[in-house]
C-alpha atoms as a PDB file:
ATOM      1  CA  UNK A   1      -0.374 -12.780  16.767  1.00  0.00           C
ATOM      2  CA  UNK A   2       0.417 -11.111  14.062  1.00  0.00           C
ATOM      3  CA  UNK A   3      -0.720  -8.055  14.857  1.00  0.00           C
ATOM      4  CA  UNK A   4       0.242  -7.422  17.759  1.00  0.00           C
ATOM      5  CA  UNK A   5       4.053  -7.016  15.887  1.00  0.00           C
ATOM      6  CA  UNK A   6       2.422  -3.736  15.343  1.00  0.00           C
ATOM      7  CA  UNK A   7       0.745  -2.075  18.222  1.00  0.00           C
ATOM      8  CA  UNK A   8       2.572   1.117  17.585  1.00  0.00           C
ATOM      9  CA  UNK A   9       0.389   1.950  14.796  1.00  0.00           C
ATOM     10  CA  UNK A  10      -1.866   4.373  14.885  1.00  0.00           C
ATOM     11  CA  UNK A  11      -4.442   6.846  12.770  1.00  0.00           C
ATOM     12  CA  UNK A  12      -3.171   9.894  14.036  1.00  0.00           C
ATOM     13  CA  UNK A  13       0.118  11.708  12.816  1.00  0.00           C
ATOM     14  CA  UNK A  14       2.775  11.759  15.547  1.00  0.00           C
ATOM     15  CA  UNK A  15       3.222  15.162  17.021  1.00  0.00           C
ATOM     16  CA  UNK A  16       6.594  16.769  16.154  1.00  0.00           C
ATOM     17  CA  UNK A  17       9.392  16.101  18.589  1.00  0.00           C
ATOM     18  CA  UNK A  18      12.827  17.661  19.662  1.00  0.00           C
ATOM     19  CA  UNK A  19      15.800  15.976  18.656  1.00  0.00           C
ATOM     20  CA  UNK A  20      18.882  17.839  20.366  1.00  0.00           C
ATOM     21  CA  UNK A  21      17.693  21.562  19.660  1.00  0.00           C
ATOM     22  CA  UNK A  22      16.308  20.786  16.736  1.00  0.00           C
ATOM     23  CA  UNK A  23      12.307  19.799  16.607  1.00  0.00           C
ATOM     24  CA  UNK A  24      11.541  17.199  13.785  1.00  0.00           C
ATOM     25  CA  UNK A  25       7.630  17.568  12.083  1.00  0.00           C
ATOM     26  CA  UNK A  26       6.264  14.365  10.880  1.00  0.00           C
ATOM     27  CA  UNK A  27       6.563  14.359   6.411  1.00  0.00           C
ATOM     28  CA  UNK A  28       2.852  14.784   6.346  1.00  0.00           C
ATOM     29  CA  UNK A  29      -0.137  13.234   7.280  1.00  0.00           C
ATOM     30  CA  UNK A  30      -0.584   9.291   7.759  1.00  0.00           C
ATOM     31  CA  UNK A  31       2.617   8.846  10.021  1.00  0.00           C
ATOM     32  CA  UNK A  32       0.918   7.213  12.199  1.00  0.00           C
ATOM     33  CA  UNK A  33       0.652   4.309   9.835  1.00  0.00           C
ATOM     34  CA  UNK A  34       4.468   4.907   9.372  1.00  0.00           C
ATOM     35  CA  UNK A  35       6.333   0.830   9.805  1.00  0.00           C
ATOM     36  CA  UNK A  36       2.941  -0.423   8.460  1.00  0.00           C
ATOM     37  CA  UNK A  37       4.492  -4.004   6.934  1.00  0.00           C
ATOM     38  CA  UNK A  38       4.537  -2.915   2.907  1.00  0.00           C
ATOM     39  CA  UNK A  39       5.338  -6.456   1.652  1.00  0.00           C
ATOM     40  CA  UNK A  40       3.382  -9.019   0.312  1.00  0.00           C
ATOM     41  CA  UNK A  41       3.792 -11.482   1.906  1.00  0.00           C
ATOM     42  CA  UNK A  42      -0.273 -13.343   3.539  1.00  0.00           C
ATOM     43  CA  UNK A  43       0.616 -11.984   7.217  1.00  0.00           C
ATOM     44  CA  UNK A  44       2.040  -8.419   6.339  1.00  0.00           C
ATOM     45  CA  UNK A  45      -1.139  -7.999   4.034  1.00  0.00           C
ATOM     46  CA  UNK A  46      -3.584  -9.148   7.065  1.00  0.00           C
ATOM     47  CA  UNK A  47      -1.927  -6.470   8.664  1.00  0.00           C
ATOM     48  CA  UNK A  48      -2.325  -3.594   6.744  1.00  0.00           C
ATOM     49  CA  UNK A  49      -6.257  -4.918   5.818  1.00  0.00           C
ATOM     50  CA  UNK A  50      -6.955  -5.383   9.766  1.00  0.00           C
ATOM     51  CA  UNK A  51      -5.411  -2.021  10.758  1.00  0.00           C
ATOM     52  CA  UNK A  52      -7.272  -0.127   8.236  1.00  0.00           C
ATOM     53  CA  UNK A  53     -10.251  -1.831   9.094  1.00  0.00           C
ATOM     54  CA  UNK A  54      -9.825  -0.384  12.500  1.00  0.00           C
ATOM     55  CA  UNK A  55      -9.667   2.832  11.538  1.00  0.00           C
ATOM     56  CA  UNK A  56     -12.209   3.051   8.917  1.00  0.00           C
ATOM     57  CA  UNK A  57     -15.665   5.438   8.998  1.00  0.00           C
ATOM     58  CA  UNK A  58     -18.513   2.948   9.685  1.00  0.00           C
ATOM     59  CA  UNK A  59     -21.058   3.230   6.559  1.00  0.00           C
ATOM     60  CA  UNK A  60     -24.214   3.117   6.714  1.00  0.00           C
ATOM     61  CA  UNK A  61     -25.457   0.373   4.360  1.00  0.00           C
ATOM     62  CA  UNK A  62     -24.487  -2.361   2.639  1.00  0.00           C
ATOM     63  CA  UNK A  63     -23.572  -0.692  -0.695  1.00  0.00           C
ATOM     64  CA  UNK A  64     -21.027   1.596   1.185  1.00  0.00           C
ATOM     65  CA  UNK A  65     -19.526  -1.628   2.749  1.00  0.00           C
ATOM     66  CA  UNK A  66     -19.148  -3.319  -0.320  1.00  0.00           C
ATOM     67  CA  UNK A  67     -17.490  -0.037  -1.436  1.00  0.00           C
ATOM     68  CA  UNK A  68     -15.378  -0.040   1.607  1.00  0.00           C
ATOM     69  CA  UNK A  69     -14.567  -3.712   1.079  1.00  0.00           C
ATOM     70  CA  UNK A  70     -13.206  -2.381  -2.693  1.00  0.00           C
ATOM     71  CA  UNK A  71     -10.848  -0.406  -1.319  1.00  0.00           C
ATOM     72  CA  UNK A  72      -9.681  -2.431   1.263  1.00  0.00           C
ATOM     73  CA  UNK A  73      -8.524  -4.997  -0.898  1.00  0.00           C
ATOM     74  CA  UNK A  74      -7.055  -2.834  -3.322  1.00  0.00           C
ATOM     75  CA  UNK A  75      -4.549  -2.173  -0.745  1.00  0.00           C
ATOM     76  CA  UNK A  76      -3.264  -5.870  -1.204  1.00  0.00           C
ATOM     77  CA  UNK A  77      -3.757  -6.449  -4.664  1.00  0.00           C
ATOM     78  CA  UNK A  78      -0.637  -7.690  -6.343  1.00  0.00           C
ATOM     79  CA  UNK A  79      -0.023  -6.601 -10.175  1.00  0.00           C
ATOM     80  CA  UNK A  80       0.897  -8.942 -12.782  1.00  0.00           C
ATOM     81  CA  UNK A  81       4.910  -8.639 -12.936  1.00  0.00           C
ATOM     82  CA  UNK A  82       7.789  -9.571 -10.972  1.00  0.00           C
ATOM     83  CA  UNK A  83       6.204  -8.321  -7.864  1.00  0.00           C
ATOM     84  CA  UNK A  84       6.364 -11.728  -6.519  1.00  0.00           C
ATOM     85  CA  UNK A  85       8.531 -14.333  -8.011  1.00  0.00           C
ATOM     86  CA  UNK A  86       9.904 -17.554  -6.681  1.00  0.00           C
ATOM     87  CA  UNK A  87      13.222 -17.785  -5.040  1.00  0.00           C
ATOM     88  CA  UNK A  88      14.685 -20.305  -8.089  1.00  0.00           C
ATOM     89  CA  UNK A  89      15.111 -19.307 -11.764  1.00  0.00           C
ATOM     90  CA  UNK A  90      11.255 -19.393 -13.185  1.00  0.00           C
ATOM     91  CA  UNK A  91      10.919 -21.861 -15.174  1.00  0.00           C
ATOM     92  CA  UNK A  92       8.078 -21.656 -18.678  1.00  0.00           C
ATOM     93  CA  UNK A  93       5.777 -23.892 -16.490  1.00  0.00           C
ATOM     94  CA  UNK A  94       5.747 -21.337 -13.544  1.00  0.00           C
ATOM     95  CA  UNK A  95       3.060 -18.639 -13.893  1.00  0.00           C
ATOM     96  CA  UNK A  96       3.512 -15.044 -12.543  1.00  0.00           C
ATOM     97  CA  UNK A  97       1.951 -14.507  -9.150  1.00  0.00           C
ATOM     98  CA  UNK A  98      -0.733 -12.093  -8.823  1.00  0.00           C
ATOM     99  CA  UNK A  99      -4.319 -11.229  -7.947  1.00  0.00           C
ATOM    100  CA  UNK A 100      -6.451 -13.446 -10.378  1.00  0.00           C
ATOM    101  CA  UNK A 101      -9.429 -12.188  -9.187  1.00  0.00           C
ATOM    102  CA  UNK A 102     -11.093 -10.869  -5.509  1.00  0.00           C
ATOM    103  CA  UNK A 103     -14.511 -11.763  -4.052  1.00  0.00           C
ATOM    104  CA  UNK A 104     -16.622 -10.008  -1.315  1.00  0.00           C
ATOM    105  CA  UNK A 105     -19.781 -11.975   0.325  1.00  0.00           C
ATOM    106  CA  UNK A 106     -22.472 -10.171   1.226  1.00  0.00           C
ATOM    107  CA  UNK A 107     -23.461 -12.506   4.188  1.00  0.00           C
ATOM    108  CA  UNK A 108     -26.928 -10.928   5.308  1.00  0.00           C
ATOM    109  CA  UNK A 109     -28.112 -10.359   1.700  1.00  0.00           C
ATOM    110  CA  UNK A 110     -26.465 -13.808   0.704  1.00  0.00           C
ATOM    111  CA  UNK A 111     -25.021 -12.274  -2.412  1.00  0.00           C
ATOM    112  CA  UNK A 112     -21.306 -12.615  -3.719  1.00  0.00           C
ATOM    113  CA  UNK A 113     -19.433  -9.645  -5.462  1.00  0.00           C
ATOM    114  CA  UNK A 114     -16.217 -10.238  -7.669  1.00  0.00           C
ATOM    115  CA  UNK A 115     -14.147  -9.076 -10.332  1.00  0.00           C
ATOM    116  CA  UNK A 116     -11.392 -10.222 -12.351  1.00  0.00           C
ATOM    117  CA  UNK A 117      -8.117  -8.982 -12.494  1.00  0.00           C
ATOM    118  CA  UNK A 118      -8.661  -8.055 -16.522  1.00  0.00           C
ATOM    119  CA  UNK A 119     -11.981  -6.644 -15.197  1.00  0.00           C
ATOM    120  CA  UNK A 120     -12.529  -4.598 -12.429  1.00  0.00           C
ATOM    121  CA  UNK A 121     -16.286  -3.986 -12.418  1.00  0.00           C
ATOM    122  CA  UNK A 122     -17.958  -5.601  -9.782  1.00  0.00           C
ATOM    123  CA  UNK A 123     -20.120  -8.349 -10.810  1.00  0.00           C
ATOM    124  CA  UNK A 124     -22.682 -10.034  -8.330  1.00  0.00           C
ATOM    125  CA  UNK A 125     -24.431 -12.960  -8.052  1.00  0.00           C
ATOM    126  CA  UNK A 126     -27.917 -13.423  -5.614  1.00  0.00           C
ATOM    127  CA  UNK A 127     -27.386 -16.648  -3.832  1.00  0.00           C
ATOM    128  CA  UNK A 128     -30.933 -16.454  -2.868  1.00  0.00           C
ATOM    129  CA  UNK A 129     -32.521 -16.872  -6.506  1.00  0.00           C
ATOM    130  CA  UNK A 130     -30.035 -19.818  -6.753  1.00  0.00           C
ATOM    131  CA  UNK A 131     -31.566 -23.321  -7.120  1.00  0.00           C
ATOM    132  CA  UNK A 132     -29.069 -25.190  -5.011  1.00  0.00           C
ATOM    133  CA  UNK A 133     -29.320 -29.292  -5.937  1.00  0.00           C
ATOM    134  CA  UNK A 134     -27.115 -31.922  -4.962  1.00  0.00           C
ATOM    135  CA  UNK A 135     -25.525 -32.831  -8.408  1.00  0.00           C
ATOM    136  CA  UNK A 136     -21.833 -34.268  -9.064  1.00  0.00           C
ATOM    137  CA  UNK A 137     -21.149 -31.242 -11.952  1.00  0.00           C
ATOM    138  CA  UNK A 138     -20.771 -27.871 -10.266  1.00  0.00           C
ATOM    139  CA  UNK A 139     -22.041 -25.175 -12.096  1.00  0.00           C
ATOM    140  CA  UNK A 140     -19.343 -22.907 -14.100  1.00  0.00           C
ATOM    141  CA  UNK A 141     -19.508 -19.427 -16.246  1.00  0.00           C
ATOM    142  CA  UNK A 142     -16.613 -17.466 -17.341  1.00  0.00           C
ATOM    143  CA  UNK A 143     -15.652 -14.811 -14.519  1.00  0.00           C
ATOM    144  CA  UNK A 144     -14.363 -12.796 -17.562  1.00  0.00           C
ATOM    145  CA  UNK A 145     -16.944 -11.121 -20.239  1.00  0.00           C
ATOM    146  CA  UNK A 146     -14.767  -8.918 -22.758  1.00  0.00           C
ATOM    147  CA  UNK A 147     -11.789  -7.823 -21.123  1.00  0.00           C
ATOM    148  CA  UNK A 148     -11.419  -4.681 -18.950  1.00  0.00           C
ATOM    149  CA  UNK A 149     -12.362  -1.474 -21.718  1.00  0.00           C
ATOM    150  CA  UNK A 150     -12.642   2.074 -20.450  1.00  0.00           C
ATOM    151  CA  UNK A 151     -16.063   3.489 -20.764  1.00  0.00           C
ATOM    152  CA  UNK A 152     -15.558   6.950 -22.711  1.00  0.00           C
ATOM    153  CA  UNK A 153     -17.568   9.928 -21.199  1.00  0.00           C
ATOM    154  CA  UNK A 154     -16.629  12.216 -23.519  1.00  0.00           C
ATOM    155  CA  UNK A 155     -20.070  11.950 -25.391  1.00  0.00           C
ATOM    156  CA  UNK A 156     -21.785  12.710 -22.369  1.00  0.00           C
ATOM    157  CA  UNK A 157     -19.748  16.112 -21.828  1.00  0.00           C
ATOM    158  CA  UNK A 158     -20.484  17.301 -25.817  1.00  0.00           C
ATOM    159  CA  UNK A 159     -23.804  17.155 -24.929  1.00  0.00           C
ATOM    160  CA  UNK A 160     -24.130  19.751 -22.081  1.00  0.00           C
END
């Protein structure tokens, strides 16, 4: 339903038009994505995730998807700030709305990707070397190791 509040969309750039006697050129490439909902709102992100999805090369394994699957959701990530705040006066109880953390399955491999918004290397974990028991305590681990810290190549270019 919700997409279909956007048929208009399209991957190719509209073809420049006459307006009077003048003739108008599209700003650039990507116009055809041009009323693509920008808010972030669940249903306006949907959008934007399903219509790129559409449009997207297919890849040929299922490293490139999970790849693919990066990108796509950082187009819907939302920052730590006041991106998103509530329509009354925050109050010190209310926490800051943004994307804790984002998870990609691997169905036919049965493996789950994630990373942490403090830590954007993808992590994985093999379903399939699992020992799944019926217990009443799930099992839990940190999803954060150290923090997010910048890996500095510069070593690697003294080298050469």
């Amino acid at each position: 339903m919700n997409l279909s509040n956007y048929l208009n969309l399209q991957a190719s750039t509209p073809s420049p038009k006459t307006f009077a006697t003048i003739e108008l050129n599209p700003p650039g490439v990507g116009g055809g994505f041009l009323g693509m909902p920008d808010d972030w709102t669940p249903p306006s992100r949907f959008v934007r995730v399903a219509n790129m999805c559409h449009y997207v090369q297919p890849v040929p394994d299922a490293r490139s998807v999970i790849t693919l699957a990066e990108h796509l959701l950082n187009t819907v990530d939302i920052p730590k700030g006041d991106i998103v705040t509530p329509s009354s006066p925050r109050s010190s109880q209310m926490k800051v709305e943004y994307t804790q953390f984002a998870c990609i399955w691997d169905l036919t491999h049965r493996i789950l990707y994630y990373r942490t918004y403090d830590d954007l290397m993808l992590r994985s974990i093999d379903v399939n070397q699992l020992k799944l028991m019926q217990t009443s305590q799930p099992a839990c681990f940190p999803l954060t190791l150290n923090g997010h810290s910048p890996i500095d190549m510069t070593p690697s270019l003294l080298s050469q």
